[in-house]
Protein backbone atom coordinates (compact mmCIF):
# COMPACT_ATOMS: atom_id res chain seq x y z
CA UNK A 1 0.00 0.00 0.00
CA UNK A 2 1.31 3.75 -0.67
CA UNK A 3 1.15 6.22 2.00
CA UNK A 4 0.52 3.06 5.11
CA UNK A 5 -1.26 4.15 7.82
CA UNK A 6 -0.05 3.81 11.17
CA UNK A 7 -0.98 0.95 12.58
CA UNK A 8 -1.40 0.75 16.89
CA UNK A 9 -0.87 -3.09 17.89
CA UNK A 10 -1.98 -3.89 21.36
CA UNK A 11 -0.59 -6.92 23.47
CA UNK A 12 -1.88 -7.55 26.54
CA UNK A 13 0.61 -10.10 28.63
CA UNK A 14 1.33 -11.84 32.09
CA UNK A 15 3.71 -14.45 32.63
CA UNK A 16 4.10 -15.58 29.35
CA UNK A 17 7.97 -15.96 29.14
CA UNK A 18 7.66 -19.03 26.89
CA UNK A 19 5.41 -17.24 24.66
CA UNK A 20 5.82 -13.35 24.43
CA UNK A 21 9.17 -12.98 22.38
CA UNK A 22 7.22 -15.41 19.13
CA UNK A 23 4.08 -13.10 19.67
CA UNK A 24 6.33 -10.11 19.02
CA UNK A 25 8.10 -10.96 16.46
CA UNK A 26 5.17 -12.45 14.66
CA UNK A 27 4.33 -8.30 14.74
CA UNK A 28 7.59 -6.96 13.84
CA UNK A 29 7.98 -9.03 10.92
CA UNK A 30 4.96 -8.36 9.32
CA UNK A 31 5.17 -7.48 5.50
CA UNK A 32 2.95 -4.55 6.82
CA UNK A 33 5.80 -2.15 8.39
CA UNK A 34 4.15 0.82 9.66
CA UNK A 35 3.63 -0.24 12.72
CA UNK A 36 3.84 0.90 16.58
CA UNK A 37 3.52 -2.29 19.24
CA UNK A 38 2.30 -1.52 22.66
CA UNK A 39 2.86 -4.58 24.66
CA UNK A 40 1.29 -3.73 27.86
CA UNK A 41 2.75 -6.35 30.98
CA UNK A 42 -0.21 -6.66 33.12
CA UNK A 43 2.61 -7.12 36.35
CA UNK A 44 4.07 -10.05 35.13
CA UNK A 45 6.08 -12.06 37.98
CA UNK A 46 8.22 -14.17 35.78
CA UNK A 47 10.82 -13.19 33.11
CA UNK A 48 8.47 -11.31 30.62
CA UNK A 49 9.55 -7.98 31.07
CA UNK A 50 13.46 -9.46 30.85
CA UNK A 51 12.53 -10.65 27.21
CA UNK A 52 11.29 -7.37 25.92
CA UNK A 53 14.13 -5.21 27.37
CA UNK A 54 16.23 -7.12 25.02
CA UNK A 55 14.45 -7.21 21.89
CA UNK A 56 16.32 -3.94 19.96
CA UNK A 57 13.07 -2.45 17.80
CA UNK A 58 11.76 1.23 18.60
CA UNK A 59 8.64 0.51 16.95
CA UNK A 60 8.42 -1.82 20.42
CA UNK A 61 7.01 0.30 23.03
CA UNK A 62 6.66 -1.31 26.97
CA UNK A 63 4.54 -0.70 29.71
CA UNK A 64 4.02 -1.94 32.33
CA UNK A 65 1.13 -1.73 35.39
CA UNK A 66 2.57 -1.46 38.91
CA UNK A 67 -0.49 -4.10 40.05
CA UNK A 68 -2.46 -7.00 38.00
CA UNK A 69 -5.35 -5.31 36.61
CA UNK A 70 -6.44 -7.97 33.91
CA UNK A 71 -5.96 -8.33 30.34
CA UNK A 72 -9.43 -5.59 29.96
CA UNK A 73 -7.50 -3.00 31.41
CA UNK A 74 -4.29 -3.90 29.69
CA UNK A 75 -6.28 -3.68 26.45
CA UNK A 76 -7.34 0.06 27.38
CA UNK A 77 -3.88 1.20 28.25
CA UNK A 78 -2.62 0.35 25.49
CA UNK A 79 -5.56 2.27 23.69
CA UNK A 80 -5.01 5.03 25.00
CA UNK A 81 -1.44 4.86 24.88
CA UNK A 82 -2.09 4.36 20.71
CA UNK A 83 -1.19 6.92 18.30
CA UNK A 84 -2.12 4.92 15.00
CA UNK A 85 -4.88 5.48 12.63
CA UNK A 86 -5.71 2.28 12.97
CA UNK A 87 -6.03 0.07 16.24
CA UNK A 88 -5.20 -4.04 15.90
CA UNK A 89 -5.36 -6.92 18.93
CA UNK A 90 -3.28 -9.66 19.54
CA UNK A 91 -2.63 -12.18 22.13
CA UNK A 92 0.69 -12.70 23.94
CA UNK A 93 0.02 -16.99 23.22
CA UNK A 94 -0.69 -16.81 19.50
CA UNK A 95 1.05 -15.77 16.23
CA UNK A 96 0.22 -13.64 13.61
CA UNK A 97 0.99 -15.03 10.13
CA UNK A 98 3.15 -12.75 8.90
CA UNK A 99 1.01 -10.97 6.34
CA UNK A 100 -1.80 -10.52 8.76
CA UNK A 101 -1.70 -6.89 8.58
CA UNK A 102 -1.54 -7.10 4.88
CA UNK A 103 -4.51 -8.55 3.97
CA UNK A 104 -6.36 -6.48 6.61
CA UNK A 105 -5.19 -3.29 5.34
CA UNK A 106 -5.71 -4.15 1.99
CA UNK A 107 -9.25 -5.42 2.64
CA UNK A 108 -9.93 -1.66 4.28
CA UNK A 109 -9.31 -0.28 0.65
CA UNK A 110 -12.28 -2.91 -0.58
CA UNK A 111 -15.10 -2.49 1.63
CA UNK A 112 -15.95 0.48 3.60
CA UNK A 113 -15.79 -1.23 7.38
CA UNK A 114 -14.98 0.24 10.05
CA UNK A 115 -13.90 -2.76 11.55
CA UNK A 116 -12.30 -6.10 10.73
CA UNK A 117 -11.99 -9.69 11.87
CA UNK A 118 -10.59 -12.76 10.21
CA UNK A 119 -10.11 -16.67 10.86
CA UNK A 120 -8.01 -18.07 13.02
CA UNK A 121 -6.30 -21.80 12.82
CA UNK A 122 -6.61 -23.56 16.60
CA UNK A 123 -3.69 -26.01 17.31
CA UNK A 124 -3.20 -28.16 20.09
CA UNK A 125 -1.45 -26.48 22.87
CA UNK A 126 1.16 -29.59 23.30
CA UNK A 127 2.02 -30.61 20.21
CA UNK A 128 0.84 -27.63 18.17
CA UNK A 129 -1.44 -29.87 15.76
CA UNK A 130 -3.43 -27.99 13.76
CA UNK A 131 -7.62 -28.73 14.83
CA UNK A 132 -10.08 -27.03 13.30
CA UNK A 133 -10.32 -22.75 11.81
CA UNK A 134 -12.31 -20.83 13.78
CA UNK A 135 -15.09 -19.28 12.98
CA UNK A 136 -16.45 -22.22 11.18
CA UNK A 137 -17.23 -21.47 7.18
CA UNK A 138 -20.57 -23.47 7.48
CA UNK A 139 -22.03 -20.89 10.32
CA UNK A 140 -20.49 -17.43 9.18
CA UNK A 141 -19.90 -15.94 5.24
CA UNK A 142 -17.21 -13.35 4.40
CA UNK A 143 -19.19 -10.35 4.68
CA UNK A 144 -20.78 -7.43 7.16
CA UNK A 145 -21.91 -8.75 10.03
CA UNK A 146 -25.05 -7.29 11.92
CA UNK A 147 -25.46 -6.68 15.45
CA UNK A 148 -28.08 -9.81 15.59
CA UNK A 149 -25.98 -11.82 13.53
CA UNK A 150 -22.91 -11.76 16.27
CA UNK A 151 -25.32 -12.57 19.06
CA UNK A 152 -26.57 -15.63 17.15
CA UNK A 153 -23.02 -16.32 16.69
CA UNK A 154 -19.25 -14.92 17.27
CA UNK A 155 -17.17 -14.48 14.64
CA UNK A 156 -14.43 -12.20 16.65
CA UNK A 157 -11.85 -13.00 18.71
CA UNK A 158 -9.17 -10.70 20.26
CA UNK A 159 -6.23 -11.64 17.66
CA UNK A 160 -8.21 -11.06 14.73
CA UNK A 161 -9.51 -7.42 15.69
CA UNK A 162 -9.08 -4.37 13.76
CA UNK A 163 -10.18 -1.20 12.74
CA UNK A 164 -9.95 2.53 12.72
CA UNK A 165 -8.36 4.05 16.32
CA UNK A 166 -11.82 6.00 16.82
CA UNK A 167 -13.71 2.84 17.56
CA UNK A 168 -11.78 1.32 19.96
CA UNK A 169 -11.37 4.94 21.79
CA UNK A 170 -14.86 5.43 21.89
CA UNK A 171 -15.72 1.50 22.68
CA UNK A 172 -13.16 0.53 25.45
CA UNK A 173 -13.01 -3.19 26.73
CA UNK A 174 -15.26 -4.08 29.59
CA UNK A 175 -12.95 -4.48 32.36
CA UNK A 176 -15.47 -6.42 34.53
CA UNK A 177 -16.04 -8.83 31.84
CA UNK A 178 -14.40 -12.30 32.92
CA UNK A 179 -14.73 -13.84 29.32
CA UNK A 180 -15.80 -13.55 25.97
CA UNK A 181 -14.39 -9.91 26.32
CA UNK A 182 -13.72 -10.08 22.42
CA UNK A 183 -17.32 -10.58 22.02
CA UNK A 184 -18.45 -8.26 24.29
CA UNK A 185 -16.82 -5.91 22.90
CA UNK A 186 -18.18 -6.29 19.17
CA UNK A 187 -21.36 -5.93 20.58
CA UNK A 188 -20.92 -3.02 21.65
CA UNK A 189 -19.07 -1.43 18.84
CA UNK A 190 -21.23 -2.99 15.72
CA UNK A 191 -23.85 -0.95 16.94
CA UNK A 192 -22.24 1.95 15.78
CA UNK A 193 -19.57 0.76 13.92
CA UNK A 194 -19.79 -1.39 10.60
CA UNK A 195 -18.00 -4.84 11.16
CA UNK A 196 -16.81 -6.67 8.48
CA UNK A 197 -15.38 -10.78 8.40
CA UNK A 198 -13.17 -11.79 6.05
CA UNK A 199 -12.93 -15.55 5.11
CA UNK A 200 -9.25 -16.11 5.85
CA UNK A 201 -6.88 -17.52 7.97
CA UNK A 202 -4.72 -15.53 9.13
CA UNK A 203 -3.58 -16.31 13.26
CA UNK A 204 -2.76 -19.50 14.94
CA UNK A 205 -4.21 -19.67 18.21
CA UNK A 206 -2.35 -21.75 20.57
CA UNK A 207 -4.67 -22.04 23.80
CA UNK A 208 -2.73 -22.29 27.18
CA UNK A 209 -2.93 -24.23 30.15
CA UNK A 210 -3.67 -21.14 32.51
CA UNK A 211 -5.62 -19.18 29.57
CA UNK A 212 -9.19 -18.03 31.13
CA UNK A 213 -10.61 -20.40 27.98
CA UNK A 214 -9.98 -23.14 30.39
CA UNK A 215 -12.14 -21.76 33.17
CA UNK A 216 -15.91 -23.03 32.90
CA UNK A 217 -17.05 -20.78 36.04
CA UNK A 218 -15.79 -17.54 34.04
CA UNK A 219 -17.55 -18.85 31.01
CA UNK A 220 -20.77 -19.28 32.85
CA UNK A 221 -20.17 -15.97 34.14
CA UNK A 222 -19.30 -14.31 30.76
CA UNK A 223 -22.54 -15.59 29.43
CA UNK A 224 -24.68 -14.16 32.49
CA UNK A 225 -23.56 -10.81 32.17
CA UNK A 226 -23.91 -10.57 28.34
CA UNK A 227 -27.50 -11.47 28.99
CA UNK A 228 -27.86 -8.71 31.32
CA UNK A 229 -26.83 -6.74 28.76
CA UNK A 230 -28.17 -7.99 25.39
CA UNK A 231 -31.25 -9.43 27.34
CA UNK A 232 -33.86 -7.47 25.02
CA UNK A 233 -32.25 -8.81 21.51
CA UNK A 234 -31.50 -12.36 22.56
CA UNK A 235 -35.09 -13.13 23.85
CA UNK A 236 -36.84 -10.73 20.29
CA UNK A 237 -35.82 -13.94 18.58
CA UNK A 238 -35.85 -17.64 19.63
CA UNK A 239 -32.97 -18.91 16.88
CA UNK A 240 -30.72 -16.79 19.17
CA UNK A 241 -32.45 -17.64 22.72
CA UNK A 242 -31.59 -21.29 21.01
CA UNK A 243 -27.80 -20.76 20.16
CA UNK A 244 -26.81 -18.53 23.18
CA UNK A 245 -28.20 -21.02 25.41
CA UNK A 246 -26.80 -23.81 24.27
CA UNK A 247 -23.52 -21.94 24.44
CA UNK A 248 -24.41 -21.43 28.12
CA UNK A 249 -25.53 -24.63 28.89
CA UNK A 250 -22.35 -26.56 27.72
CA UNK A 251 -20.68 -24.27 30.49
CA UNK A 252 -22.97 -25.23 33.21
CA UNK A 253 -21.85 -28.71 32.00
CA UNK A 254 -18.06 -28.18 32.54
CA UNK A 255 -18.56 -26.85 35.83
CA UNK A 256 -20.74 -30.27 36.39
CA UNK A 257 -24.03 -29.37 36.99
CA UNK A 258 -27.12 -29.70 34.94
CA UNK A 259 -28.04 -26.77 32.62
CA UNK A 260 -32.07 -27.25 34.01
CA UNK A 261 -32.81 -23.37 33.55
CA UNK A 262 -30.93 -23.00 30.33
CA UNK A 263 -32.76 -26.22 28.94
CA UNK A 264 -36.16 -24.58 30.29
CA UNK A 265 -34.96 -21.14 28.63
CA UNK A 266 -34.71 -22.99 25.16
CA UNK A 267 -38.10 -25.06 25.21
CA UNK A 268 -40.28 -22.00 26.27
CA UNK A 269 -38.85 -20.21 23.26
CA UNK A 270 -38.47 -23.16 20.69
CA UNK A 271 -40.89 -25.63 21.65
CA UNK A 272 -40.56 -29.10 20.33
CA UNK A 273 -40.30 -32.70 21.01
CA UNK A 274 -36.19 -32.28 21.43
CA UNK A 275 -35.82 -29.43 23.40
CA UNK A 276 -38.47 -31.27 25.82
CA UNK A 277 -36.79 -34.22 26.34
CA UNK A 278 -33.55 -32.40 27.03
CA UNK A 279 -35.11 -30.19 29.55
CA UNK A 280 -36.40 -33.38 31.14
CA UNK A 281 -32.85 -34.96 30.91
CA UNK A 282 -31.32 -31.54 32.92
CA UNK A 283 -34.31 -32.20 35.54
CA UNK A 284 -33.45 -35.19 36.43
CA UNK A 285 -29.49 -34.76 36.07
CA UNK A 286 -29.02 -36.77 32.98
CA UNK A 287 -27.74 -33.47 30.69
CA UNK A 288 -24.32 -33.14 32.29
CA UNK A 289 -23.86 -37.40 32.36
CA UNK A 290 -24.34 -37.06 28.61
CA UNK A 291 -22.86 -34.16 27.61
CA UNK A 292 -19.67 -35.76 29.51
CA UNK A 293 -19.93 -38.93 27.48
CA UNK A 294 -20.01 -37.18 24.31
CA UNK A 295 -17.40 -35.00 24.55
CA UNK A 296 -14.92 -37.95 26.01
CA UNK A 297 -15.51 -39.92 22.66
C-alpha cells in the first residue's frame, strides 16, 4: 500500500515468558511495516519484562502496570497509549501469520468497514497440531456482520480485531467482563460501527494451560452478564435464545451441573419434542452425564 497508515498493535501479557518474544516478532515481521507495538505487561512475575528489554526495535514500546489489573484494562492502556490510525489486537500466546496486517489493510481499501476480523487456525497447545479454523465457514460468510448476527453467533476473537483508532477509543473493553471480552466488545461497537469478516486464515491460536478459555465458572459468568446486557435482543428472537443457550448450557456442564434453567430457557422459546426431552434430561441430572460422554468420545 502507498502512503501506510499507522498501525497501533496492542498486546496484553502476564507471565508468558515461553510465549511473548514469538508473539512479538510475529508483529515486527509483518510485510505490513508501519507499525507501533504496545505490549502492555499486566505485572508479570516471571521473566516477561526481561525478554522485551532485550528485543532492539523502537517501533516496540513497553509498559508496564505497577499491580495485575487484567488483560481488559491492559487492552485500554494500550488504547489510549495508541497513536495509530488504525487500532489491531493480539494475544501474547498466539502468532500472527506474517502478512496478517496485509490482507487487513488491503481489505480496508475494498469495503468500507470500520472494523475487521478474520479466521483463526486452533492447534493443540502440546504438540501444536493444527484442529479445526475458527469461525467455522458453514455458520459465518465473508461479509458485514449485523449486530443480531454476532449474538446468534461470534465471529471475533481478540487476535483477529481491527479497525480505525476511533472505535476502539470510543468503545473501550469491559474491564469487569471475565470472558468472551472479544465478544463483548463487538457488541458493543457494531452498533455503531460497521463490522466486516473476512474468510481467511490468518492467526494461529495456541490455547494455554492457565488461559481463562480453560475456566468453565468464568464462562458461565461471561454468558450471564452478556444477557444482562443484550437481554432485550436475545429473547426478540428464539434462533438466538436457542444458540446462546446452548452456548451457556455446555458451560454449566463443565462446571458439572445440569443446565435445568438453560434447557427450560430454550423449550419455552423453541418448543418441540427435542428441546423437551432435554429439559427433562437436565431435571433429572441426565444433561451433564451425557454431555460428559459425548465430549470424552
Amino acid at each position: 500500500m502507498k502512503n501506510e497508515p499507522l498501525v497501533s498493535v496492542i498486546i496484553p501479557t502476564y507471565n508468558r515468558k515461553n510465549t511473548i518474544l514469538a508473539s512479538v516478532n510475529s508483529v515486527l515481521n509483518q510485510t505490513y511495516k508501519n507499525i507501533e507495538l504496545i505490549v502492555v505487561d499486566d505485572c508479570s512475575t516471571d521473566d516477561t519484562i526481561d525478554i522485551l528489554e532485550k528485543i532492539n526495535d523502537k517501533r516496540l514500546k513497553v509498559i508496564r502496570h505497577p499491580k495485575n489489573k487484567g488483560q481488559n484494562a491492559a487492552r485500554n492502556t494500550g488504547i489510549k497509549e495508541s497513536s495509530g490510525e488504525y487500532i489491531a489486537h493480539h494475544d501474547s500466546d498466539d502468532i500472527w501469520h506474517l502478512n496478517k496486517l496485509e490482507v487487513q489493510m488491503n481489505k480496508f481499501q475494498e469495503v468500507d468497514a470500520d472494523i475487521l476480523c478474520c479466521q483463526t487456525a486452533v492447534n493443540d497447545e502440546d504438540t501444536h497440531k493444527y484442529l479445526y479454523n475458527h469461525p467455522n465457514e458453514k455458520l459465518v460468510k465473508e461479509g458485514f456482520v449485523s449486530y443480531k448476527q454476532l449474538l446468534k453467533y461470534n465471529c471475533t476473537t481478540s487476535q483477529t480485531i481491527i479497525g480505525k483508532a476511533e472505535c476502539f477509543k470510543y468503545v473501550l473493553f469491559d474491564e469487569n467482563q471475565p470472558r468472551f471480552t472479544d465478544w463483548a466488545l463487538s457488541l458493543d461497537l457494531v452498533k455503531k460501527y460497521k463490522l466486516y469478516y473476512q474468510q481467511a486464515v490468518l492467526v494461529d491460536v495456541y490455547q494455554q494451560k492457565d488461559s481463562i478459555t480453560k475456566n468453565p465458572q468464568k464462562g458461565v459468568r461471561g454468558m450471564e452478564m452478556l444477557f444482562e446486557k443484550h437481554k432485550e435482543a436475545i429473547l426478540s428472537d428464539p434462533e438466538i435464545v436457542e444458540s446462546f443457550f446452548r452456548k451457556k448450557a455446555s458451560f454449566v456442564c463443565k462446571t458439572r451441573k445440569n443446565p435445568k434453567d438453560e434447557m427450560k430457557i430454550i423449550f419455552k422459546y423453541n418448543p418441540n419434542a427435542a428441546n423437551f426431552a432435554k429439559y427433562l434430561l437436565a431435571v433429572f441430572n441426565l444433561y451433564k452425564l451425557l454431555f460428559k460422554i459425548k465430549n470424552s468420545l
